[in-house]
Every structure is written in structure tokens, then in C-alpha cells.
PDB file of N, CA and C in Angstrom:
ATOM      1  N   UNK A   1      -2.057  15.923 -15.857  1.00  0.00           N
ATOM      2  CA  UNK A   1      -2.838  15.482 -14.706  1.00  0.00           C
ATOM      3  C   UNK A   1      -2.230  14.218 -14.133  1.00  0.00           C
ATOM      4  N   UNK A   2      -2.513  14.263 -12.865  1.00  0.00           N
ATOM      5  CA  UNK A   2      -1.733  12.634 -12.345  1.00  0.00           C
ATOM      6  C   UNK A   2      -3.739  12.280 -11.196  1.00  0.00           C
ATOM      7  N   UNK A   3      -3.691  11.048 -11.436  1.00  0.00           N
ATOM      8  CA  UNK A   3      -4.640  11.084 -10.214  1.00  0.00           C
ATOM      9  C   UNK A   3      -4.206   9.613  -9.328  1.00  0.00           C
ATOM     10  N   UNK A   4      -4.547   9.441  -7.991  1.00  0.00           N
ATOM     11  CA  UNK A   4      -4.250   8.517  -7.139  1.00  0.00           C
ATOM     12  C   UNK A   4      -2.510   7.461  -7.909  1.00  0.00           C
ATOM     13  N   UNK A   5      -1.735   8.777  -7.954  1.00  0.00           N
ATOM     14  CA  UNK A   5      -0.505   7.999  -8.179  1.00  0.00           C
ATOM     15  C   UNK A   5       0.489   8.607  -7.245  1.00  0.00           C
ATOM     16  N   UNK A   6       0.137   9.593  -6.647  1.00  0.00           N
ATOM     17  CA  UNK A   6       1.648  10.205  -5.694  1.00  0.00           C
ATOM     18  C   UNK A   6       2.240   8.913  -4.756  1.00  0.00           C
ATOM     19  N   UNK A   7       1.360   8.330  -4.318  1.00  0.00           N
ATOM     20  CA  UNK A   7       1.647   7.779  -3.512  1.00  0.00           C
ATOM     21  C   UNK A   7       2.751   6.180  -3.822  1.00  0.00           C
ATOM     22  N   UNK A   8       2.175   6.049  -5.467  1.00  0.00           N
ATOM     23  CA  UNK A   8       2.996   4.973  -5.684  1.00  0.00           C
ATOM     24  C   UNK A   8       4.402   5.726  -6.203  1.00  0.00           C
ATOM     25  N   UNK A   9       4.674   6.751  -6.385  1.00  0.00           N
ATOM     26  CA  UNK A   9       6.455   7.080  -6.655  1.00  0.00           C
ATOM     27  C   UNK A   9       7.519   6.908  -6.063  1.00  0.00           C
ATOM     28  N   UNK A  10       8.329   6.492  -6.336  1.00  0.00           N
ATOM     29  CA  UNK A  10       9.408   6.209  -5.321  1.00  0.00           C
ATOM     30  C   UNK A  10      10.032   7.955  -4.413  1.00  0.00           C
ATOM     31  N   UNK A  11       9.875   8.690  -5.562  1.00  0.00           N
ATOM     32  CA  UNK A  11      10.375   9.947  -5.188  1.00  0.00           C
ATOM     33  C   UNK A  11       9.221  11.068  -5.237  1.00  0.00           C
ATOM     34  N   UNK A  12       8.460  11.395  -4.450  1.00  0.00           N
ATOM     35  CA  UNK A  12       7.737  12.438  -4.482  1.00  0.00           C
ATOM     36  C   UNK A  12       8.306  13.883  -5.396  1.00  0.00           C
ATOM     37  N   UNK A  13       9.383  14.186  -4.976  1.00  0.00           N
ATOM     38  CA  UNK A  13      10.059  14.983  -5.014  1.00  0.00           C
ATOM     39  C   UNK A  13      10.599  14.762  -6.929  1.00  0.00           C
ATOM     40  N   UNK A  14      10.856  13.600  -7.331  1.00  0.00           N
ATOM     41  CA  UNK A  14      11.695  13.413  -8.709  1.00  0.00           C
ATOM     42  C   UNK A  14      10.223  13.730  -9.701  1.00  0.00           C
ATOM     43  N   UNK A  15       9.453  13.081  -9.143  1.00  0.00           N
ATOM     44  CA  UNK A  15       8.256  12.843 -10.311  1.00  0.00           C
ATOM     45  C   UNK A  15       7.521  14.282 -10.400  1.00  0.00           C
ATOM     46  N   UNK A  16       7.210  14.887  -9.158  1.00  0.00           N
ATOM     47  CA  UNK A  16       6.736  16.292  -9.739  1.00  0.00           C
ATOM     48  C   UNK A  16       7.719  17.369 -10.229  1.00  0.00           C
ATOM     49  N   UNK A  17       8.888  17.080 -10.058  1.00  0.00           N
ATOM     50  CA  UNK A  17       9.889  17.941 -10.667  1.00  0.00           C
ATOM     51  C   UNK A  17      10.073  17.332 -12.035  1.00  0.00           C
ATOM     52  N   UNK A  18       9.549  16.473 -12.581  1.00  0.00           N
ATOM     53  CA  UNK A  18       9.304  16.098 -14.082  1.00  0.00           C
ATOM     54  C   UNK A  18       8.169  15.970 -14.429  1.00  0.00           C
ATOM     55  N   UNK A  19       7.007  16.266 -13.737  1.00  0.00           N
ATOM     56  CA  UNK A  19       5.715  16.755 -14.546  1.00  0.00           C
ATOM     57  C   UNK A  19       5.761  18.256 -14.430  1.00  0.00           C
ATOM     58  N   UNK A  20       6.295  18.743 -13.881  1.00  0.00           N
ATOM     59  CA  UNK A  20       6.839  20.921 -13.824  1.00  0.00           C
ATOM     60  C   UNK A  20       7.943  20.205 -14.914  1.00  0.00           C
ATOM     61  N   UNK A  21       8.906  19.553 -15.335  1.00  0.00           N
ATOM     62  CA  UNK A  21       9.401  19.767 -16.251  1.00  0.00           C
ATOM     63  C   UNK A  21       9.003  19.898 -18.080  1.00  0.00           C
ATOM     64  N   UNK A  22       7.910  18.916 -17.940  1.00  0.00           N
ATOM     65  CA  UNK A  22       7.023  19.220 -19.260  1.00  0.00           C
ATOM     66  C   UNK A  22       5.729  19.709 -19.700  1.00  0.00           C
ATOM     67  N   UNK A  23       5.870  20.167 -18.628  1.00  0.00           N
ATOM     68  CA  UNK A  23       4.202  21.290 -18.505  1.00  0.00           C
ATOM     69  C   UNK A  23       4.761  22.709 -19.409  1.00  0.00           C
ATOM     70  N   UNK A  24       3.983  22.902 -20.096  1.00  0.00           N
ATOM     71  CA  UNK A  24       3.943  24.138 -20.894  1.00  0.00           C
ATOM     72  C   UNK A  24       3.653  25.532 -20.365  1.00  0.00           C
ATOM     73  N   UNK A  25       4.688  26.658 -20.858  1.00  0.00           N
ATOM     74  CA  UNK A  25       4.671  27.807 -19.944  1.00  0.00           C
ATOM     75  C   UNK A  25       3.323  28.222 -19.990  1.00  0.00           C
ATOM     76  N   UNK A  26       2.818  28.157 -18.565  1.00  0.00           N
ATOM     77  CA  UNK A  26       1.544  28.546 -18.624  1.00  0.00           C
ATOM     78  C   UNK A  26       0.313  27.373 -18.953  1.00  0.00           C
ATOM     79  N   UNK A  27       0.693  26.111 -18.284  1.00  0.00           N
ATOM     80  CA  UNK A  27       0.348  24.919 -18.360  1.00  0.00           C
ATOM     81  C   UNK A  27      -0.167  24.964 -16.783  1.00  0.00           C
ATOM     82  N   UNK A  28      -1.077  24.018 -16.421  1.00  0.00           N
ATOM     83  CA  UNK A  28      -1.852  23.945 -15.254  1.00  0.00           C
ATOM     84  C   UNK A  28      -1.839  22.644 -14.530  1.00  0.00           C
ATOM     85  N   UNK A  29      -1.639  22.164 -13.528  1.00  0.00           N
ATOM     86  CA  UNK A  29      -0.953  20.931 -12.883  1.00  0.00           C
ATOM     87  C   UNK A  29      -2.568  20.309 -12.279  1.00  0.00           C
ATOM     88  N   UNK A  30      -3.005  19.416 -12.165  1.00  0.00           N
ATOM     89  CA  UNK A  30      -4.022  18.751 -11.473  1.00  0.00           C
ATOM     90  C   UNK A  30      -3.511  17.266 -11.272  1.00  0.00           C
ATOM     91  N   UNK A  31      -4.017  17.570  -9.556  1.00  0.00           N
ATOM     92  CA  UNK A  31      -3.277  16.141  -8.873  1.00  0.00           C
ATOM     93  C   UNK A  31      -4.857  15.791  -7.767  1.00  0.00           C
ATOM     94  N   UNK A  32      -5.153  14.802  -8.441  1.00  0.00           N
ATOM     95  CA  UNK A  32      -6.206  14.421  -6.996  1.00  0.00           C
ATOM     96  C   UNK A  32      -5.317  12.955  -6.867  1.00  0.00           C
ATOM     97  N   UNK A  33      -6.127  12.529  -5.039  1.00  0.00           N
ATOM     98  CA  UNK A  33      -5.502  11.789  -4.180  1.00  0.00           C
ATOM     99  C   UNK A  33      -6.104  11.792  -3.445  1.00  0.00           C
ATOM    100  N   UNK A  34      -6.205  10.522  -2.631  1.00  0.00           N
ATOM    101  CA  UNK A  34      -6.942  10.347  -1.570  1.00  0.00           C
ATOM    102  C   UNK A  34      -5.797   9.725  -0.640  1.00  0.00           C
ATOM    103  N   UNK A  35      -6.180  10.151   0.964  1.00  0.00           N
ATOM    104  CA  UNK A  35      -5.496   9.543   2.220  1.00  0.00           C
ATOM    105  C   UNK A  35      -6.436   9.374   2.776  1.00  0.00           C
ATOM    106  N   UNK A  36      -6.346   8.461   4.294  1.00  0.00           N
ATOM    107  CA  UNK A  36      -7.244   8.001   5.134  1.00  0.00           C
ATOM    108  C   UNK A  36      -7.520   9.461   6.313  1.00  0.00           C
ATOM    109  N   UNK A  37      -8.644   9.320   6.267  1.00  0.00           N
ATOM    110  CA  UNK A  37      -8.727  10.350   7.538  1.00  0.00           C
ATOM    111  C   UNK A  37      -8.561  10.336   8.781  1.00  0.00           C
ATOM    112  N   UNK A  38      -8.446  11.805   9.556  1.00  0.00           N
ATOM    113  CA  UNK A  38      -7.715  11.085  10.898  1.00  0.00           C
ATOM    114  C   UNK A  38      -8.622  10.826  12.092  1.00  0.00           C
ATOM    115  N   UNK A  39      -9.753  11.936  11.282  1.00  0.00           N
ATOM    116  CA  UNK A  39     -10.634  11.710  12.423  1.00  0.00           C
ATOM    117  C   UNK A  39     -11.604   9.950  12.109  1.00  0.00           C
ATOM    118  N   UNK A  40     -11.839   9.316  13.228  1.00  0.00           N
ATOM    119  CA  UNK A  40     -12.464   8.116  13.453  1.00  0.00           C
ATOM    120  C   UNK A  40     -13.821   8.094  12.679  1.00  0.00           C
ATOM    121  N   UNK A  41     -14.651   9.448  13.028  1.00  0.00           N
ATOM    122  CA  UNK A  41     -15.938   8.921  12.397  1.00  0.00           C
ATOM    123  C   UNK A  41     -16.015   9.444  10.664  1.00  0.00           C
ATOM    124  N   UNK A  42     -15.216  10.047  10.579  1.00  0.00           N
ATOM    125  CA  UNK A  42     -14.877  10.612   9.184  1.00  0.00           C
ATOM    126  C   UNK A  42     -14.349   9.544   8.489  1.00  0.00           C
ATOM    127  N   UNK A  43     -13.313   8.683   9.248  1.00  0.00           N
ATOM    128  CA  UNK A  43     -12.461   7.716   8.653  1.00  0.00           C
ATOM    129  C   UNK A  43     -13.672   6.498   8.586  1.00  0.00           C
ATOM    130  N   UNK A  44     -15.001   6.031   8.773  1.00  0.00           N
ATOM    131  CA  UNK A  44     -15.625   5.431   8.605  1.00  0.00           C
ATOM    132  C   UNK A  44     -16.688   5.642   7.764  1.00  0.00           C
ATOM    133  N   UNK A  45     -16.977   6.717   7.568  1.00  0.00           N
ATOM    134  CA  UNK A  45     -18.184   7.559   6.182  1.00  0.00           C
ATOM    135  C   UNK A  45     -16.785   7.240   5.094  1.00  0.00           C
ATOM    136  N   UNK A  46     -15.899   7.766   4.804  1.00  0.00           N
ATOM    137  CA  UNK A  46     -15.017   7.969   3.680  1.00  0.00           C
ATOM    138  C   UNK A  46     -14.756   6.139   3.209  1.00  0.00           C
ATOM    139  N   UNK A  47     -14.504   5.411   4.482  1.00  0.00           N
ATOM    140  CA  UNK A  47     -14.178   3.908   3.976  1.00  0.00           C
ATOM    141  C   UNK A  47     -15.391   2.892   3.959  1.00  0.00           C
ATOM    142  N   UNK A  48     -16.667   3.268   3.956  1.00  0.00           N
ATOM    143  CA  UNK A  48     -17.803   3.053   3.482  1.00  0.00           C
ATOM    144  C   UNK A  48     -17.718   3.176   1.980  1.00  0.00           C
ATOM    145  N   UNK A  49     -17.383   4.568   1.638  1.00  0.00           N
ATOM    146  CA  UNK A  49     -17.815   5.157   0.429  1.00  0.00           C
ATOM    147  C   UNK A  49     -16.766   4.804  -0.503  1.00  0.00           C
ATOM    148  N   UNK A  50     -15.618   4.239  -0.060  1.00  0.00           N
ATOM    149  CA  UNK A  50     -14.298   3.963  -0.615  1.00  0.00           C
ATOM    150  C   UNK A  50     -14.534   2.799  -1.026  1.00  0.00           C
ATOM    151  N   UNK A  51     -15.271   1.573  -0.112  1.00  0.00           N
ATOM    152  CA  UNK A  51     -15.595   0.418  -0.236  1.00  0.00           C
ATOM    153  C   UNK A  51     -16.493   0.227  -0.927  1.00  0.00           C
ATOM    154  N   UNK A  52     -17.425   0.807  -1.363  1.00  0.00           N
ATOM    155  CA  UNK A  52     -19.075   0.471  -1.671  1.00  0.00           C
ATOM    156  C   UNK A  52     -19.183   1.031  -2.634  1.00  0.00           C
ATOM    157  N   UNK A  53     -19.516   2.302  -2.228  1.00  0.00           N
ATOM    158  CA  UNK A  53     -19.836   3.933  -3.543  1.00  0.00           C
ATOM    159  C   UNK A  53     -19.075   3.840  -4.412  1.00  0.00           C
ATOM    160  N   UNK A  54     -17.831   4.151  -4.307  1.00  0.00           N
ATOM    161  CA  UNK A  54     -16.955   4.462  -5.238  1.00  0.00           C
ATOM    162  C   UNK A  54     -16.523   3.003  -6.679  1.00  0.00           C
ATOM    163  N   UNK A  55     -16.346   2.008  -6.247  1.00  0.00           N
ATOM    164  CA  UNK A  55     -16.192   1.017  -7.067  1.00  0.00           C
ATOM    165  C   UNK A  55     -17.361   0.831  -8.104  1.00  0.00           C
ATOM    166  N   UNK A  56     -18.543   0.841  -7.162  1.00  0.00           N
ATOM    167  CA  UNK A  56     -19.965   1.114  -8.092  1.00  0.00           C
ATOM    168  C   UNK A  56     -19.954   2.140  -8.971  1.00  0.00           C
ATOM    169  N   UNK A  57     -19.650   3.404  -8.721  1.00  0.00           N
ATOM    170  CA  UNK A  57     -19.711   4.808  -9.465  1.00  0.00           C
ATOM    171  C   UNK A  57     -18.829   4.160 -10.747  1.00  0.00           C
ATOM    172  N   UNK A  58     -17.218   4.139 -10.331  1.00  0.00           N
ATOM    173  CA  UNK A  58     -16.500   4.304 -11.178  1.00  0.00           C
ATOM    174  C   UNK A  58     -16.316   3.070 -11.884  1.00  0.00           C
ATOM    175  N   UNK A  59     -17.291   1.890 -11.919  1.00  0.00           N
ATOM    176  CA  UNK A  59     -17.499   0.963 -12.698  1.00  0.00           C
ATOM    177  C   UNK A  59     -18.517   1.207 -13.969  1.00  0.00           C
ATOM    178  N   UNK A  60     -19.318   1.718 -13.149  1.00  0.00           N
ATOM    179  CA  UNK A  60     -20.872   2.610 -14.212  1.00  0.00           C
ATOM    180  C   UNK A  60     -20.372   3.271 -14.926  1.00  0.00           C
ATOM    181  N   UNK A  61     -19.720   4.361 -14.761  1.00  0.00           N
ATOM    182  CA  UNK A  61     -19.256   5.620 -15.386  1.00  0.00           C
ATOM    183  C   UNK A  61     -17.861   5.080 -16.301  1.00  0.00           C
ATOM    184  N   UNK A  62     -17.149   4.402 -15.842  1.00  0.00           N
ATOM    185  CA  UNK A  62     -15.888   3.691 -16.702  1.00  0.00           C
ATOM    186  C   UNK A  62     -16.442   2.468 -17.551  1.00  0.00           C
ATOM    187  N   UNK A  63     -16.836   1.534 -16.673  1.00  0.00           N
ATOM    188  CA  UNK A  63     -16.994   0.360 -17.475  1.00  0.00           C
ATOM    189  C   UNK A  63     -15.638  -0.769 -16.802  1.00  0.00           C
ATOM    190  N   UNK A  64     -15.071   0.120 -15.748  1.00  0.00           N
ATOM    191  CA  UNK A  64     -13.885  -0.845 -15.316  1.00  0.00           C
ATOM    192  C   UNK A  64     -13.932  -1.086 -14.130  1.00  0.00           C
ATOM    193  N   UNK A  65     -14.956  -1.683 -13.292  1.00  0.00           N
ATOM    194  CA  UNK A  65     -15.375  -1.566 -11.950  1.00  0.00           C
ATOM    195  C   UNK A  65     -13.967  -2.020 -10.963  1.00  0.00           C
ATOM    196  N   UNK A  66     -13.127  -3.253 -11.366  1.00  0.00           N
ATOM    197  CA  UNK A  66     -11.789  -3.769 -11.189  1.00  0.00           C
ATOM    198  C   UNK A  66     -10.750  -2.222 -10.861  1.00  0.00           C
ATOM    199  N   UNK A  67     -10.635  -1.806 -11.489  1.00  0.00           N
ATOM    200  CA  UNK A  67      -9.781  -0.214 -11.049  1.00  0.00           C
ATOM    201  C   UNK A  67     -10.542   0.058 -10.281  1.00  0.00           C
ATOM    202  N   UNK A  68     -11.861   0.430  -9.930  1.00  0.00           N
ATOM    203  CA  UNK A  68     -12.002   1.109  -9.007  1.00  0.00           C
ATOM    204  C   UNK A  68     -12.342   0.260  -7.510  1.00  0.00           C
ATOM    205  N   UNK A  69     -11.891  -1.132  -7.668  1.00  0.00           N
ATOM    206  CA  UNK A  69     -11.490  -1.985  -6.478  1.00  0.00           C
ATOM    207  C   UNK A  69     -10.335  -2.196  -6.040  1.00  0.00           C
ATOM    208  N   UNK A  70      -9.468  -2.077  -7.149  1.00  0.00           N
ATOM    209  CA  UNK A  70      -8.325  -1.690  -6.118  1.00  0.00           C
ATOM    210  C   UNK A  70      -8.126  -0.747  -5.156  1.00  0.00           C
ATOM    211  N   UNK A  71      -8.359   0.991  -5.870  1.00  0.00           N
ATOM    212  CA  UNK A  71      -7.664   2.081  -5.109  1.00  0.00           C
ATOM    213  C   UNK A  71      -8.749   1.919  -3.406  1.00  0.00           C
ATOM    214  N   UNK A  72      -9.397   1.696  -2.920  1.00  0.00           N
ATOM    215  CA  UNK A  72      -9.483   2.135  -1.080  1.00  0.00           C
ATOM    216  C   UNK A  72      -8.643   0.790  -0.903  1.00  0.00           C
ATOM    217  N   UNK A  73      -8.482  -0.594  -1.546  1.00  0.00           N
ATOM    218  CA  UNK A  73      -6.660  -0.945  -0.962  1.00  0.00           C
ATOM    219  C   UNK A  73      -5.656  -0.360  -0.548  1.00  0.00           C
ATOM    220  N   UNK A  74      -5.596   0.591  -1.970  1.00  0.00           N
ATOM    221  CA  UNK A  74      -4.231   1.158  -2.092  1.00  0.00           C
ATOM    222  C   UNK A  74      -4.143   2.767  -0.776  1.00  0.00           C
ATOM    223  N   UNK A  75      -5.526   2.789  -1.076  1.00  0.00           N
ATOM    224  CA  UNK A  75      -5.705   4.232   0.250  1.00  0.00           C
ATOM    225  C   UNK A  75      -5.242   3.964   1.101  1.00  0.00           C
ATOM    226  N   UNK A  76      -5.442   2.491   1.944  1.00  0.00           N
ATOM    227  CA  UNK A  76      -5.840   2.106   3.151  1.00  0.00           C
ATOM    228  C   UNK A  76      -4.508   1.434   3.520  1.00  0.00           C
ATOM    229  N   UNK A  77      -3.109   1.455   2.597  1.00  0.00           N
ATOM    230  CA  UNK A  77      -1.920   1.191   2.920  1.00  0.00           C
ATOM    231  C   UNK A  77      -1.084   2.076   3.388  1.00  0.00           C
TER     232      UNK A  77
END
């Protein structure tokens, strides 16, 4: 599994051709990620929820509220 990391690789292209390299025949790939949306009022519900919701959730549920203040930074670059 990779989650909210495509974006930091230098090579899109190198890093998933080495997670297909050690995936097991018949192994299953899961990639979540978030981008900004294009539409305007979409792009303001999502960076609400990026800002607010999400840091709260994934502080409760983790215990690491700090990770989940970085990533709508890292979205929003």
C-alpha cells in the first residue's frame, strides 16, 4: 500500500515500477491520494474538510493529529 506519497517521488514512473517489483504474484496494489479539485465549489467543501475534518478525524482515530496537519499543505502544493 502507499497512501498520500505519489506525489512526493521524484519519479512517478521509478517508484511504482518498484512497488510492481515486489508485490507478490497475485499481490494487490492500493494507492490513495488526494489532489485539489477543479471545480471552485467542490474545491471549497474538500478544503474545509481538508482543513478542519480531517486533522480532527485522523488525530482521534491515530492519536497523531500533527500528520494529519500537514497533508491539505501538502495537497494544496
Amino acid at each position: 500500500t502507499i497512501g498520500f506519497a505519489l506525489r512526493n517521488l521524484t519519479s512517478i514512473e521509478q517508484g511504482l515500477g518498484e512497488l510492481l517489483r515486489v508485490l507478490k504474484p497475485g499481490g494487490v496494489v492500493a494507492i490513495l491520494e488526494f489532489s485539489r479539485p477543479v471545480v471552485p465549489l467542490f474545491r471549497r467543501l474538500v478544503g474545509f474538510y481538508n482543513r478542519y475534518l480531517l486533522p480532527w478525524i485522523g488525530g482521534v482515530l491515530s492519536g497523531s493529529r500533527g500528520a494529519y496537519q500537514y497533508l491539505p499543505d501538502s495537497i494544496s502544493k
